[in-house]
Protein backbone atom coordinates (compact mmCIF):
# COMPACT_ATOMS: atom_id res chain seq x y z
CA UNK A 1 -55.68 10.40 -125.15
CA UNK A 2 -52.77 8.39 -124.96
CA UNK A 3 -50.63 11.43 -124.07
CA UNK A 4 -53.16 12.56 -121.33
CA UNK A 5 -52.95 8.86 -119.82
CA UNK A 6 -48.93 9.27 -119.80
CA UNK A 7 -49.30 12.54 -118.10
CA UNK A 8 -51.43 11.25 -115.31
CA UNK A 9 -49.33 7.76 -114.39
CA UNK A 10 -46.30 10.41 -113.95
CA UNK A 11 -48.11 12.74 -111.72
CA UNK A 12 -49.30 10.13 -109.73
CA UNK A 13 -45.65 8.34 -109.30
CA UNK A 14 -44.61 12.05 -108.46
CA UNK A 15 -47.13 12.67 -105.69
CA UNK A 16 -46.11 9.12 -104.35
CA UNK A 17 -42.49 9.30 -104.16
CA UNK A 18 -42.92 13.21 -102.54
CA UNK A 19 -44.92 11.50 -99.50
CA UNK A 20 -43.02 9.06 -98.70
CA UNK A 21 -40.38 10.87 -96.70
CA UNK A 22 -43.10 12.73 -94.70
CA UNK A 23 -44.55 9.70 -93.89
CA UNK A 24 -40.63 8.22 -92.68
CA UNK A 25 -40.05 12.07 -91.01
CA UNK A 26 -43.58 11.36 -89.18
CA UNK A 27 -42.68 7.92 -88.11
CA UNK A 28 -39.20 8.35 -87.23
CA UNK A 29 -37.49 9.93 -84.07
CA UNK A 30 -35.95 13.22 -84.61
CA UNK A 31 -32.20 13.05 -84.90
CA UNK A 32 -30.10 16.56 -83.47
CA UNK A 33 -26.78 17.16 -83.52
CA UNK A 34 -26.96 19.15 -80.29
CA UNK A 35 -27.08 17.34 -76.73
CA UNK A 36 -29.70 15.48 -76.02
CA UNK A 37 -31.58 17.26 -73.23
CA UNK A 38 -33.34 14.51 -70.84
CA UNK A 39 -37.19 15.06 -70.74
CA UNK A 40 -38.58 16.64 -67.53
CA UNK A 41 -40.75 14.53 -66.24
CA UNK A 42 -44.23 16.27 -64.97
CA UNK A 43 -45.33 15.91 -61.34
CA UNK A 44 -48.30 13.80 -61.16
CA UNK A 45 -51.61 16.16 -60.05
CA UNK A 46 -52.09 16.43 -56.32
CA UNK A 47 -56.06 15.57 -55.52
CA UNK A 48 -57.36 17.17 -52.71
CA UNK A 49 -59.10 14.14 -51.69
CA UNK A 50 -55.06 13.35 -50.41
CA UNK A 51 -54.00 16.40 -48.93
CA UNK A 52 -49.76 16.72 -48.59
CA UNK A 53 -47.95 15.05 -45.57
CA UNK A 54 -45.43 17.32 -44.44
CA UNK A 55 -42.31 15.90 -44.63
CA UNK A 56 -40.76 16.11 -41.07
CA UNK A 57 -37.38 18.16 -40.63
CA UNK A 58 -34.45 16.21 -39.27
CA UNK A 59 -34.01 18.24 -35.27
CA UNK A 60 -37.69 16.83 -35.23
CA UNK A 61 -37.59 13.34 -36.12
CA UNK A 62 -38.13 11.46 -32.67
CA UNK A 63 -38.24 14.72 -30.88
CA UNK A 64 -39.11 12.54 -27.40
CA UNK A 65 -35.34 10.71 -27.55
CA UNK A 66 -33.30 13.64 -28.62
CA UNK A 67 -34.70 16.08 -26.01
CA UNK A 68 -33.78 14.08 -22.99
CA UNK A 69 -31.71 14.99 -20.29
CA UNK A 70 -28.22 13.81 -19.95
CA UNK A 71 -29.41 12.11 -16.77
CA UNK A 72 -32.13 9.86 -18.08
CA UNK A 73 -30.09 8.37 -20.92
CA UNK A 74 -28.97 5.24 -20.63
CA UNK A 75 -25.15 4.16 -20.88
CA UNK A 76 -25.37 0.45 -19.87
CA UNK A 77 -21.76 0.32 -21.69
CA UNK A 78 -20.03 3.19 -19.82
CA UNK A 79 -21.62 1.72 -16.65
CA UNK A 80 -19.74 -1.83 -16.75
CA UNK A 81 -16.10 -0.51 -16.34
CA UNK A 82 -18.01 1.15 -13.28
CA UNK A 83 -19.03 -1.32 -11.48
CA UNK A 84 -16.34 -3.75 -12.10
CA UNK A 85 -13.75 -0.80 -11.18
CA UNK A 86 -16.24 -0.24 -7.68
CA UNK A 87 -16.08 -4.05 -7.26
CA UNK A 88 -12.33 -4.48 -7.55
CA UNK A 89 -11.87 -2.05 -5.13
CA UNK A 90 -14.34 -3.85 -2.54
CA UNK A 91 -12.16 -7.01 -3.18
CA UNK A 92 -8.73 -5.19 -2.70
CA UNK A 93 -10.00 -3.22 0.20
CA UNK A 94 -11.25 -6.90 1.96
CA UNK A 95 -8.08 -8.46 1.07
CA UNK A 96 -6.24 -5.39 2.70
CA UNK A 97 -8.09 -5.71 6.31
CA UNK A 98 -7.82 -9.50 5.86
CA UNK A 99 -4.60 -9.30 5.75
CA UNK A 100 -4.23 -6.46 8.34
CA UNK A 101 -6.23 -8.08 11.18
CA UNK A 102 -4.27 -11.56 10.30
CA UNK A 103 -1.13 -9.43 11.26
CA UNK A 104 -2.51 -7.71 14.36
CA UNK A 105 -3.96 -11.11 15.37
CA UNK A 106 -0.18 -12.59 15.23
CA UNK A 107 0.90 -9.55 16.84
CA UNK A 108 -1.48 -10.09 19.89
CA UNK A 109 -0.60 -13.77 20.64
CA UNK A 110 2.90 -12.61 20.37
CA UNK A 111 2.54 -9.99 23.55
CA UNK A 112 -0.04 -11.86 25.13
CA UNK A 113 2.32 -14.76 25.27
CA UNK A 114 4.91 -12.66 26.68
CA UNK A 115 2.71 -11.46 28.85
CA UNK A 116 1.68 -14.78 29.95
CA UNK A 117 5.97 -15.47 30.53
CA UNK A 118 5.74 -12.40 32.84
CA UNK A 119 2.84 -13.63 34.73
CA UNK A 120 4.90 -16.75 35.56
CA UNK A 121 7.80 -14.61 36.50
CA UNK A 122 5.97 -13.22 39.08
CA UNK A 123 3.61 -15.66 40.43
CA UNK A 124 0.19 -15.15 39.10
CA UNK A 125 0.34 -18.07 37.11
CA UNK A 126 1.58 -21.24 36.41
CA UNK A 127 0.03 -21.86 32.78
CA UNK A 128 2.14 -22.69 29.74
CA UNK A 129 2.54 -19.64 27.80
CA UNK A 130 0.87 -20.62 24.25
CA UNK A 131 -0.24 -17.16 22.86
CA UNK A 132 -3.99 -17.98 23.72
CA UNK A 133 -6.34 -15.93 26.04
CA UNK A 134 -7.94 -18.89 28.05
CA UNK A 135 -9.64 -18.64 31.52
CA UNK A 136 -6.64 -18.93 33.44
CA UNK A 137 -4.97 -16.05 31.63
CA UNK A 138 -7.98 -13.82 32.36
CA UNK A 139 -8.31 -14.74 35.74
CA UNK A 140 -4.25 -14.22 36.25
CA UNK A 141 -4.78 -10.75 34.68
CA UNK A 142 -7.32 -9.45 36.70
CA UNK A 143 -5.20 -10.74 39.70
CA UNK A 144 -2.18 -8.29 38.75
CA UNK A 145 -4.13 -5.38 37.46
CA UNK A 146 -5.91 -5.59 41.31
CA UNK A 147 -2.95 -5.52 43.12
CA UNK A 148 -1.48 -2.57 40.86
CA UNK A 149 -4.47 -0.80 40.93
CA UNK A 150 -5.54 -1.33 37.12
CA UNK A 151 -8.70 -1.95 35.64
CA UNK A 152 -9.91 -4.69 36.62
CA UNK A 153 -11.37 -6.70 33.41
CA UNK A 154 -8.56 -9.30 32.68
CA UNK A 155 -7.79 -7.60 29.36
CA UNK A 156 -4.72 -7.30 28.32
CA UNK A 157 -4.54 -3.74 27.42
CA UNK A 158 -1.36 -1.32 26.82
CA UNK A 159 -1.65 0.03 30.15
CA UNK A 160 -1.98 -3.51 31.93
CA UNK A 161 1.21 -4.97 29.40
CA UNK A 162 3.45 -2.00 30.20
CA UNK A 163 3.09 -2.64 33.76
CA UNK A 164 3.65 -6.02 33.77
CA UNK A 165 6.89 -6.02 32.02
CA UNK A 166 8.09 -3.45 34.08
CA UNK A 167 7.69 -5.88 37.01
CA UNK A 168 8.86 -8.55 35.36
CA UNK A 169 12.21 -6.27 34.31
CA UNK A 170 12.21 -5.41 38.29
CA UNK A 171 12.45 -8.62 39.12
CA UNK A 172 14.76 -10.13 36.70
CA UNK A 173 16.70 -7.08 35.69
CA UNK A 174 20.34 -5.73 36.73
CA UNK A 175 19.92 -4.52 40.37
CA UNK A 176 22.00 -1.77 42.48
CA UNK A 177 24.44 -1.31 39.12
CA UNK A 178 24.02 2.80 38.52
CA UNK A 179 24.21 4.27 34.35
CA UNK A 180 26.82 6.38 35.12
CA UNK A 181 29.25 3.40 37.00
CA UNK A 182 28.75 1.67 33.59
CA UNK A 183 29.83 4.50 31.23
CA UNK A 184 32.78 5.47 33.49
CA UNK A 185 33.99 1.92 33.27
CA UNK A 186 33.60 1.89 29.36
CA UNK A 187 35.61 4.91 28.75
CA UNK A 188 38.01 3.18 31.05
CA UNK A 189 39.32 1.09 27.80
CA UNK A 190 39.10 3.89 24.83
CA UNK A 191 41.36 3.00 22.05
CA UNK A 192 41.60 -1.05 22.36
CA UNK A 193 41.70 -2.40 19.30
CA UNK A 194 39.14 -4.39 17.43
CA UNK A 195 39.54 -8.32 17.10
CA UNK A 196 36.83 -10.27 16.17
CA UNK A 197 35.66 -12.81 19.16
CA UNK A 198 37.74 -10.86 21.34
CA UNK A 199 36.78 -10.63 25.04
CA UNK A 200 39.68 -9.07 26.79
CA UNK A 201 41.71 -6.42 27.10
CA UNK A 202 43.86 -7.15 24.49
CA UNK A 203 40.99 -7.02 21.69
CA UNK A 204 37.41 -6.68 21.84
CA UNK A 205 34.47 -7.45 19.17
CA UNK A 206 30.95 -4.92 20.05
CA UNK A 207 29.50 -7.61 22.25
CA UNK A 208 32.43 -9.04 24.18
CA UNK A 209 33.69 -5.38 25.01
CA UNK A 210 29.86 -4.40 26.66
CA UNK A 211 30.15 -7.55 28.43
CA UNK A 212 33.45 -7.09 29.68
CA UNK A 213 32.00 -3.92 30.93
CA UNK A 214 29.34 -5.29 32.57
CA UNK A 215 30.81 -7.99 33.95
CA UNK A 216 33.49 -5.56 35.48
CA UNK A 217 30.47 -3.80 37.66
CA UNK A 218 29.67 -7.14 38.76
CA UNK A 219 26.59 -7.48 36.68
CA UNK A 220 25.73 -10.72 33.98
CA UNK A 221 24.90 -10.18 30.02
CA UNK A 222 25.15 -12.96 27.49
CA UNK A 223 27.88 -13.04 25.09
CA UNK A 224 26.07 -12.22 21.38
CA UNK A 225 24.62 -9.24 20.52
CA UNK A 226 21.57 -10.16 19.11
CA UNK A 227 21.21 -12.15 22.39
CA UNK A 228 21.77 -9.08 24.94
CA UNK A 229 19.05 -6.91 22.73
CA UNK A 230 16.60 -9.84 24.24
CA UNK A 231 17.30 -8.50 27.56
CA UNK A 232 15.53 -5.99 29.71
CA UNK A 233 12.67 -4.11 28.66
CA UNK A 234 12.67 -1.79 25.00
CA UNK A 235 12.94 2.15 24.85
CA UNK A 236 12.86 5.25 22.50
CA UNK A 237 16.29 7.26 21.65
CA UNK A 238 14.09 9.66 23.54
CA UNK A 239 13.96 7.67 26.83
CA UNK A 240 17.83 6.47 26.76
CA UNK A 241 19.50 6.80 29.97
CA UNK A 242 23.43 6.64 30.53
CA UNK A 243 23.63 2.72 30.78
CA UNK A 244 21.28 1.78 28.15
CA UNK A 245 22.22 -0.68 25.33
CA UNK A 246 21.95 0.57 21.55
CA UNK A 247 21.87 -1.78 19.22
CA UNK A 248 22.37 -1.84 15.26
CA UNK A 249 22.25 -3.12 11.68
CA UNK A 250 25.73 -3.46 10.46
CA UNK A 251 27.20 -6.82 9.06
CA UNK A 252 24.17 -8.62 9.66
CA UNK A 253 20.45 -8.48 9.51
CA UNK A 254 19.15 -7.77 13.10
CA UNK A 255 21.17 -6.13 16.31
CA UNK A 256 24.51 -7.28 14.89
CA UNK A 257 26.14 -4.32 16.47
CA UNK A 258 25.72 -2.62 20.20
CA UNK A 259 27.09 0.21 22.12
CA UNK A 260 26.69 1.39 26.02
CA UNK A 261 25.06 4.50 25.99
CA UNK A 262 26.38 7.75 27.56
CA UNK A 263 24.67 10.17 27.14
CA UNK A 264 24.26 13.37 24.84
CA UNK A 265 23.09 11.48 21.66
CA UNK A 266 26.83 9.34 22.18
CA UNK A 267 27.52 5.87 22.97
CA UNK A 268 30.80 3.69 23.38
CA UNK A 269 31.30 0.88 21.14
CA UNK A 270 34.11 -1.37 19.76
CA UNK A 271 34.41 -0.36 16.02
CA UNK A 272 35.55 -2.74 13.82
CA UNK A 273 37.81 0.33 12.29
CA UNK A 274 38.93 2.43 15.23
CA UNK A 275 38.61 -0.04 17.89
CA UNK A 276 37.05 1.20 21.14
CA UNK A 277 35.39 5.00 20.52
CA UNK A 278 32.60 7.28 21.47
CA UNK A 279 30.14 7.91 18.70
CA UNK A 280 27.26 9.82 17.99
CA UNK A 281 23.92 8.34 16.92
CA UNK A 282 23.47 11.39 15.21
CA UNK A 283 26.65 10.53 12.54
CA UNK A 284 25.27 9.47 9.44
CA UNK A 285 26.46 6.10 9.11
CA UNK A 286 25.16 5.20 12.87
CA UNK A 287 21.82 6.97 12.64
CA UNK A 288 20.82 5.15 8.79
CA UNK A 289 21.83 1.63 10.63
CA UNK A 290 19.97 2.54 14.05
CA UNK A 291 17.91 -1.09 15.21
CA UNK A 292 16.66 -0.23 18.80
CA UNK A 293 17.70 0.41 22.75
CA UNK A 294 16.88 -2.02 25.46
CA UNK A 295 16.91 -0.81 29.42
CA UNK A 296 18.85 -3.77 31.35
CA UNK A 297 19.85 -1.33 34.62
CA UNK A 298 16.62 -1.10 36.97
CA UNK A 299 18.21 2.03 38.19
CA UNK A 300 17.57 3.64 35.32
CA UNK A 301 14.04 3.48 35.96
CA UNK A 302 10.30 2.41 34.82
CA UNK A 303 9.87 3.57 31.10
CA UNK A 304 6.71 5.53 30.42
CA UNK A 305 5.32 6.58 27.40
């Protein structure tokens, strides 16, 4: 009995300590030496009480803003430098006829007031000349362009300003003295040396050597240069008669050098190198430094354009 008691106690402590590890396997993660794979996870069941939304491709998303024309976009920042480039050019261009018509404004009361000196020189006026179209101007104007047979609106147009210069020239200007009197005399003293100031024979600077000339043909000029190219009435290379003064840039801004002209494209002058000589305007030096011509011999006729 005892035995059979012995036998059973040891069975029983075998059967316990055999499952126990099945029972710490069961309870117990499983342990690999391989990678550990991450577990899939399963999609959730679709119910068909929620049917799919399709998911929408990209080229589709907002179909309405990506199909538009070019033309109906909006750039409001590409449009700025636009309009601020458009509006700088409105202010530039207003500044440019400002500044334009402030220039042909000074230019006007410039000829008008000569004109208004020429109206005294011949009588139709006796008004101050100030540079200002007033009623007395207008009325002197009309005046003149009626006895010259000009359109009659007391403007003072090119036609009307041309005319009345002339007249004034005619009156004031060198009388009975011929071109070609005045060129023979100025050959007369080829090769006189230059002296600065000089006024004879003996030396001549530009001015007093055309004055000595001049004066020999009994006819008056004043003594400076820039002085005589105030005289008589203005012409184009292409309207210079024998006679004519030529004027140019040399030493000195303005007409600080003048010739008699002579025809040909040539002119006499007193060079401050060579002394008295016949140039050409067409030599380099002469035609770069080229100022103007004035008509003082009414001889040589009425210019017209």
């Amino acid at each position: 009995m005892k035995m059979k008691k012995k036998l059973a106690s040891v069975l029983t402590v075998i059967m316990l300590a055999c499952s126990l590890p099945w029972q710490a396997q069961a309870a117990a993660p499983i342990v690999s030496n391989k990678p550990h794979k991450a577990p899939v996870a399963t999609p959730p069941a679709i119910s068909e009480a929620q049917p799919v939304r399709a998911v929408p491709e990209p080229a589709a998303v907002k179909a309405d803003t990506a199909v538009k024309p070019a033309a109906e976009v909006k750039a409001p920042k590409q449009a700025k430098p636009e309009k601020k480039a458009k509006k700088t050019a409105k202010k530039k261009s207003k500044k440019t006829k400002e500044k334009q018509s402030k220039v042909q404004v000074q230019q006007s009361n410039w000829r008008l007031k000569v004109a208004q000196q020429k109206l005294q020189v011949l009588g139709f006026s006796d008004e101050r000349p100030s540079g200002r179209m007033t009623e007395a101007t207008s009325t002197a104007l009309k005046s003149f362009q009626k006895q010259h047979k000009l359109k009659a609106d007391g403007e003072l147009n090119d036609a009307t300003y041309q005319k009345l210069t002339w007249e004034a020239f005619a009156k004031e200007g060198i009388p009975k003295v011929k071109g070609k009197e005045i060129v023979s005399r100025a050959a007369k003293y080829k090769g006189v040396p230059y002296v600065f100031g000089g006024t004879t024979t003996k030396g001549f600077d530009c001015s007093g050597y055309v004055q000595y000339v001049f004066k020999d043909c009994k006819a008056k000029l004043p003594r400076l240069a820039d002085e005589q190219a105030l005289q008589g009435i203005f012409v184009t290379q292409k309207q210079l008669r024998p006679g004519d003064l030529v004027f140019f840039t040399t030493y000195a801004a303005g007409a600080s050098h003048v010739g008699i002209y002579a025809g040909d494209g040539q002119f006499w002058s007193a060079s401050s190198s060579k002394g008295v000589i016949l140039s050409s305007l067409k030599d380099d030096y002469w035609k770069q430094r080229y100022y103007g011509a004035r008509r003082v011999l009414i001889t040589n006729g009425e210019v017209n354009k």
